[in-house]
C-alpha atoms as a PDB file:
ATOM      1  CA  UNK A   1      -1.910  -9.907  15.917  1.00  0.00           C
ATOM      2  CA  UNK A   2      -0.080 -11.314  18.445  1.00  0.00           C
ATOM      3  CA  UNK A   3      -0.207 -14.488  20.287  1.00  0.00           C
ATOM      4  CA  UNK A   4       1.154 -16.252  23.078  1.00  0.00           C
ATOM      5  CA  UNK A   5       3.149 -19.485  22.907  1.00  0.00           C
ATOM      6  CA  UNK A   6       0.607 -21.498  23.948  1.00  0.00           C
ATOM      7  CA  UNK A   7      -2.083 -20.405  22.068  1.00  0.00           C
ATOM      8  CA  UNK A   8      -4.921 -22.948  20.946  1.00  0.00           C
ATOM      9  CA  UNK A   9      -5.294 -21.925  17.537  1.00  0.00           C
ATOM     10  CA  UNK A  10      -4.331 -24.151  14.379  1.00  0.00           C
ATOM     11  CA  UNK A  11      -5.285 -21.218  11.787  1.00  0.00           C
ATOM     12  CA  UNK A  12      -6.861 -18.014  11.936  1.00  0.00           C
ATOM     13  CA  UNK A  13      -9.900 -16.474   9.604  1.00  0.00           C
ATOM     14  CA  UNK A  14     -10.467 -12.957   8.858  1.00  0.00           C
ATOM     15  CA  UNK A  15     -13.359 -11.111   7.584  1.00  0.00           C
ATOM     16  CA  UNK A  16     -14.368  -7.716   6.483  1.00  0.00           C
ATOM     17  CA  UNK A  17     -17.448  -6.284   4.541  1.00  0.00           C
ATOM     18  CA  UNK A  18     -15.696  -7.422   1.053  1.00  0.00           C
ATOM     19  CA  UNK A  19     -13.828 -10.675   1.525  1.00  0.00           C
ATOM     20  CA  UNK A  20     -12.204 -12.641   3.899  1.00  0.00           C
ATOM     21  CA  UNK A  21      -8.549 -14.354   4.532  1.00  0.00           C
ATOM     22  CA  UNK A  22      -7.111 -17.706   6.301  1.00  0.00           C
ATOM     23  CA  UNK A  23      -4.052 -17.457   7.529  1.00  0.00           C
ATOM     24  CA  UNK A  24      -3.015 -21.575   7.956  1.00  0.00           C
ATOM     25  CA  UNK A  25       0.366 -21.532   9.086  1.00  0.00           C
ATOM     26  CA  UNK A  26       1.023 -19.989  12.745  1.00  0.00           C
ATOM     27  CA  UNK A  27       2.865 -17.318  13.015  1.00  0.00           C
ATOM     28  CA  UNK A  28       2.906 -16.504   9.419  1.00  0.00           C
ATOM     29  CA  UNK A  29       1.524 -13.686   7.158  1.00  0.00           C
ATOM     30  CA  UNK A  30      -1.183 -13.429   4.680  1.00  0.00           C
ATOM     31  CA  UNK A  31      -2.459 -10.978   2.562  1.00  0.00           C
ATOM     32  CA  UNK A  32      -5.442 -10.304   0.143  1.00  0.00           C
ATOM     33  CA  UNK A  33      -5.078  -8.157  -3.403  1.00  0.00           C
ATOM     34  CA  UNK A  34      -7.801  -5.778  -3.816  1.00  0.00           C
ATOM     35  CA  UNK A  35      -9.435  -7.540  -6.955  1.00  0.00           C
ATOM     36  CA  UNK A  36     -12.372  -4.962  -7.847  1.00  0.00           C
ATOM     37  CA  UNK A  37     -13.545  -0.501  -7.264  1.00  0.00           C
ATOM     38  CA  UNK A  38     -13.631   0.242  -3.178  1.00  0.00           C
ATOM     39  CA  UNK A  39     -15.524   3.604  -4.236  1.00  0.00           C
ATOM     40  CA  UNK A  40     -12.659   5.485  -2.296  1.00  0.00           C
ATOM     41  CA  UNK A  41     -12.555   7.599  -5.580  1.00  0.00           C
ATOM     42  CA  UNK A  42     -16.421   7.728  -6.938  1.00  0.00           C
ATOM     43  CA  UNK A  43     -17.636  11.419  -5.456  1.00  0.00           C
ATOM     44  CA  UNK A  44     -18.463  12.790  -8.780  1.00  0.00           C
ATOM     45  CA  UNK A  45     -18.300  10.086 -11.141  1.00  0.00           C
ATOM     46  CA  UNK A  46     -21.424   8.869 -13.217  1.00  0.00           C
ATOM     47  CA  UNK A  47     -23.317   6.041 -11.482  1.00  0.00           C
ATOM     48  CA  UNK A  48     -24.184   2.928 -14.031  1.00  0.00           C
ATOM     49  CA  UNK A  49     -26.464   0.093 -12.313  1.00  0.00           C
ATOM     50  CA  UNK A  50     -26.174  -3.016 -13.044  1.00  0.00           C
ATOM     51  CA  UNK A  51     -27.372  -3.555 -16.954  1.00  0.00           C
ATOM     52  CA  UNK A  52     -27.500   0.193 -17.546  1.00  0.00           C
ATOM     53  CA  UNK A  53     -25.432   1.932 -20.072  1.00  0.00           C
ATOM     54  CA  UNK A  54     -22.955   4.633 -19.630  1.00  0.00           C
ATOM     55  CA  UNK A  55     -23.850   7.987 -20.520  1.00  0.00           C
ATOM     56  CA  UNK A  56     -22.782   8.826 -24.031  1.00  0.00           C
ATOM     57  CA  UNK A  57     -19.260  11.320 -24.177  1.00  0.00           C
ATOM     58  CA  UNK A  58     -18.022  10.634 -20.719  1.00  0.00           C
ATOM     59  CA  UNK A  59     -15.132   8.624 -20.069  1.00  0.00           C
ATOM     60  CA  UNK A  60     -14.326   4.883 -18.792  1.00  0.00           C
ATOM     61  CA  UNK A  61     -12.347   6.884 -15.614  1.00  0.00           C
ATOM     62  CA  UNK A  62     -15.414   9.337 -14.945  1.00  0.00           C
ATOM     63  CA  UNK A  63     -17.882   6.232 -14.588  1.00  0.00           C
ATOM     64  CA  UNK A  64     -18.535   3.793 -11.455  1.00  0.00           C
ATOM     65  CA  UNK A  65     -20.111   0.428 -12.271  1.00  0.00           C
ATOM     66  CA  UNK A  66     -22.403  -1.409 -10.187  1.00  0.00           C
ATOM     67  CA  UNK A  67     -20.618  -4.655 -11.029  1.00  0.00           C
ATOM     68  CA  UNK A  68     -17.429  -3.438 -10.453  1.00  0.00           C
ATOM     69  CA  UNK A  69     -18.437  -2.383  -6.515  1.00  0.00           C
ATOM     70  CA  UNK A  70     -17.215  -4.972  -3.837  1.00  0.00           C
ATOM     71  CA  UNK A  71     -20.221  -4.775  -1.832  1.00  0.00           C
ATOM     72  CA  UNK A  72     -24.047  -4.573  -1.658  1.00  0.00           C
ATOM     73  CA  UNK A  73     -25.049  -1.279  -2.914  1.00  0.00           C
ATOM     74  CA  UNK A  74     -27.971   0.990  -2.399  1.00  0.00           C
ATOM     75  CA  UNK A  75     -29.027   3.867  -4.325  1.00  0.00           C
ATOM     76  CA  UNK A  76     -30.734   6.743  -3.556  1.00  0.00           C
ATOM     77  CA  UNK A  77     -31.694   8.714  -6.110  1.00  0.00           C
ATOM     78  CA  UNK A  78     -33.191  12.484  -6.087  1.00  0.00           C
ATOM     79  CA  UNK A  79     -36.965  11.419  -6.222  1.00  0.00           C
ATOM     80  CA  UNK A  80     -36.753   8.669  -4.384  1.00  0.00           C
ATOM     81  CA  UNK A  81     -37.388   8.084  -0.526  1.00  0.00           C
ATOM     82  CA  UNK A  82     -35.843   5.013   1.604  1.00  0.00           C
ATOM     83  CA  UNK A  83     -38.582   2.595   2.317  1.00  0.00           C
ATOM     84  CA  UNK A  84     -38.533  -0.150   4.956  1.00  0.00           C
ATOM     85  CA  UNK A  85     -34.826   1.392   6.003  1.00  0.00           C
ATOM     86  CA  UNK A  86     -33.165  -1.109   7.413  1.00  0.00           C
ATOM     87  CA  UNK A  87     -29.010  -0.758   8.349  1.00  0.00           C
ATOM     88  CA  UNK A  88     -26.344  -3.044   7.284  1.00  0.00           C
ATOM     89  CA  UNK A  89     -22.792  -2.443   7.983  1.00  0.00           C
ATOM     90  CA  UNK A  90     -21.741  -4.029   4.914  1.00  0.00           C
ATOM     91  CA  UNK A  91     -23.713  -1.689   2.335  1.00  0.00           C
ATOM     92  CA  UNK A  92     -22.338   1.008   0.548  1.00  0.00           C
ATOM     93  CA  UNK A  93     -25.318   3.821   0.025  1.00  0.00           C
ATOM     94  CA  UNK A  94     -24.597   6.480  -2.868  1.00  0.00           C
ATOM     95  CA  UNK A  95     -26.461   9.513  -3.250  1.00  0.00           C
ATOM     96  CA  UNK A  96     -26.428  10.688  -7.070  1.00  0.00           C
ATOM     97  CA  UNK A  97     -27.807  14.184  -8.163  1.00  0.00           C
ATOM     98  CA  UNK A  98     -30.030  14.695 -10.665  1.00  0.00           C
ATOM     99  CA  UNK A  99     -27.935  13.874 -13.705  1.00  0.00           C
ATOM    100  CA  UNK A 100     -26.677  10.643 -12.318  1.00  0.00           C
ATOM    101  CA  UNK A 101     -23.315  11.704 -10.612  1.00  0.00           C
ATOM    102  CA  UNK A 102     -22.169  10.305  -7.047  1.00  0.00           C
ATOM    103  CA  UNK A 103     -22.334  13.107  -4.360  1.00  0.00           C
ATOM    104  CA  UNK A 104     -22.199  10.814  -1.284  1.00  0.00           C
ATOM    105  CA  UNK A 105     -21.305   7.664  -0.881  1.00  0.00           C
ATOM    106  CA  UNK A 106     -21.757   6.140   2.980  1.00  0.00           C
ATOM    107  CA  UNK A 107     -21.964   3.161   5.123  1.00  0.00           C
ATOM    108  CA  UNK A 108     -25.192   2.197   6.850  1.00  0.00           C
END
């Protein structure tokens, strides 16, 4: 991003839906790892919630953890409807089929 000579600023913060950065020292550079899943792989893959357990004879690669998610997550399963929908940019929503898989996975 850049800035004029005389700009104002003594350090700059950045945010996005799964962390945030401070960049201190102007001009500079600053970068953040990716520590956890960004779902940009989970169509298809076995859903586990939170606490759940995986599904016996599938593999650690063909599963997606709640825990491991970096953001709020909503579920909506076959059966169920979405009560009181309410939107939030900053929530992934995944659609599973009947036997648990990911077949969508959205923002609000």
């Amino acid at each position: 991003m850049p800035l004029g000579s005389q700009h104002p600023y003594k350090a700059i913060r950045v945010r996005s839906a799964a962390n945030a950065l401070t960049l201190k020292t102007l001009p500079g550079y600053a970068e953040v790892k990716k520590l956890k899943n960004d779902c940009s792989n989970c169509l298809g893959k076995y859903f586990v919630a939170k606490g759940g357990t995986s599904p016996g004879g599938v593999s650690a690669d063909n599963i997606v953890k709640e825990e491991d998610l970096l953001w709020e997550v909503r579920v909506i399963r076959p059966n169920q409807g979405i009560a009181n929908y309410t939107v939030n940019p900053n929530r992934l929503t995944l659609v599973l089929t009947e036997d648990g898989r990911i077949s969508d996975a959205a923002w609000d």
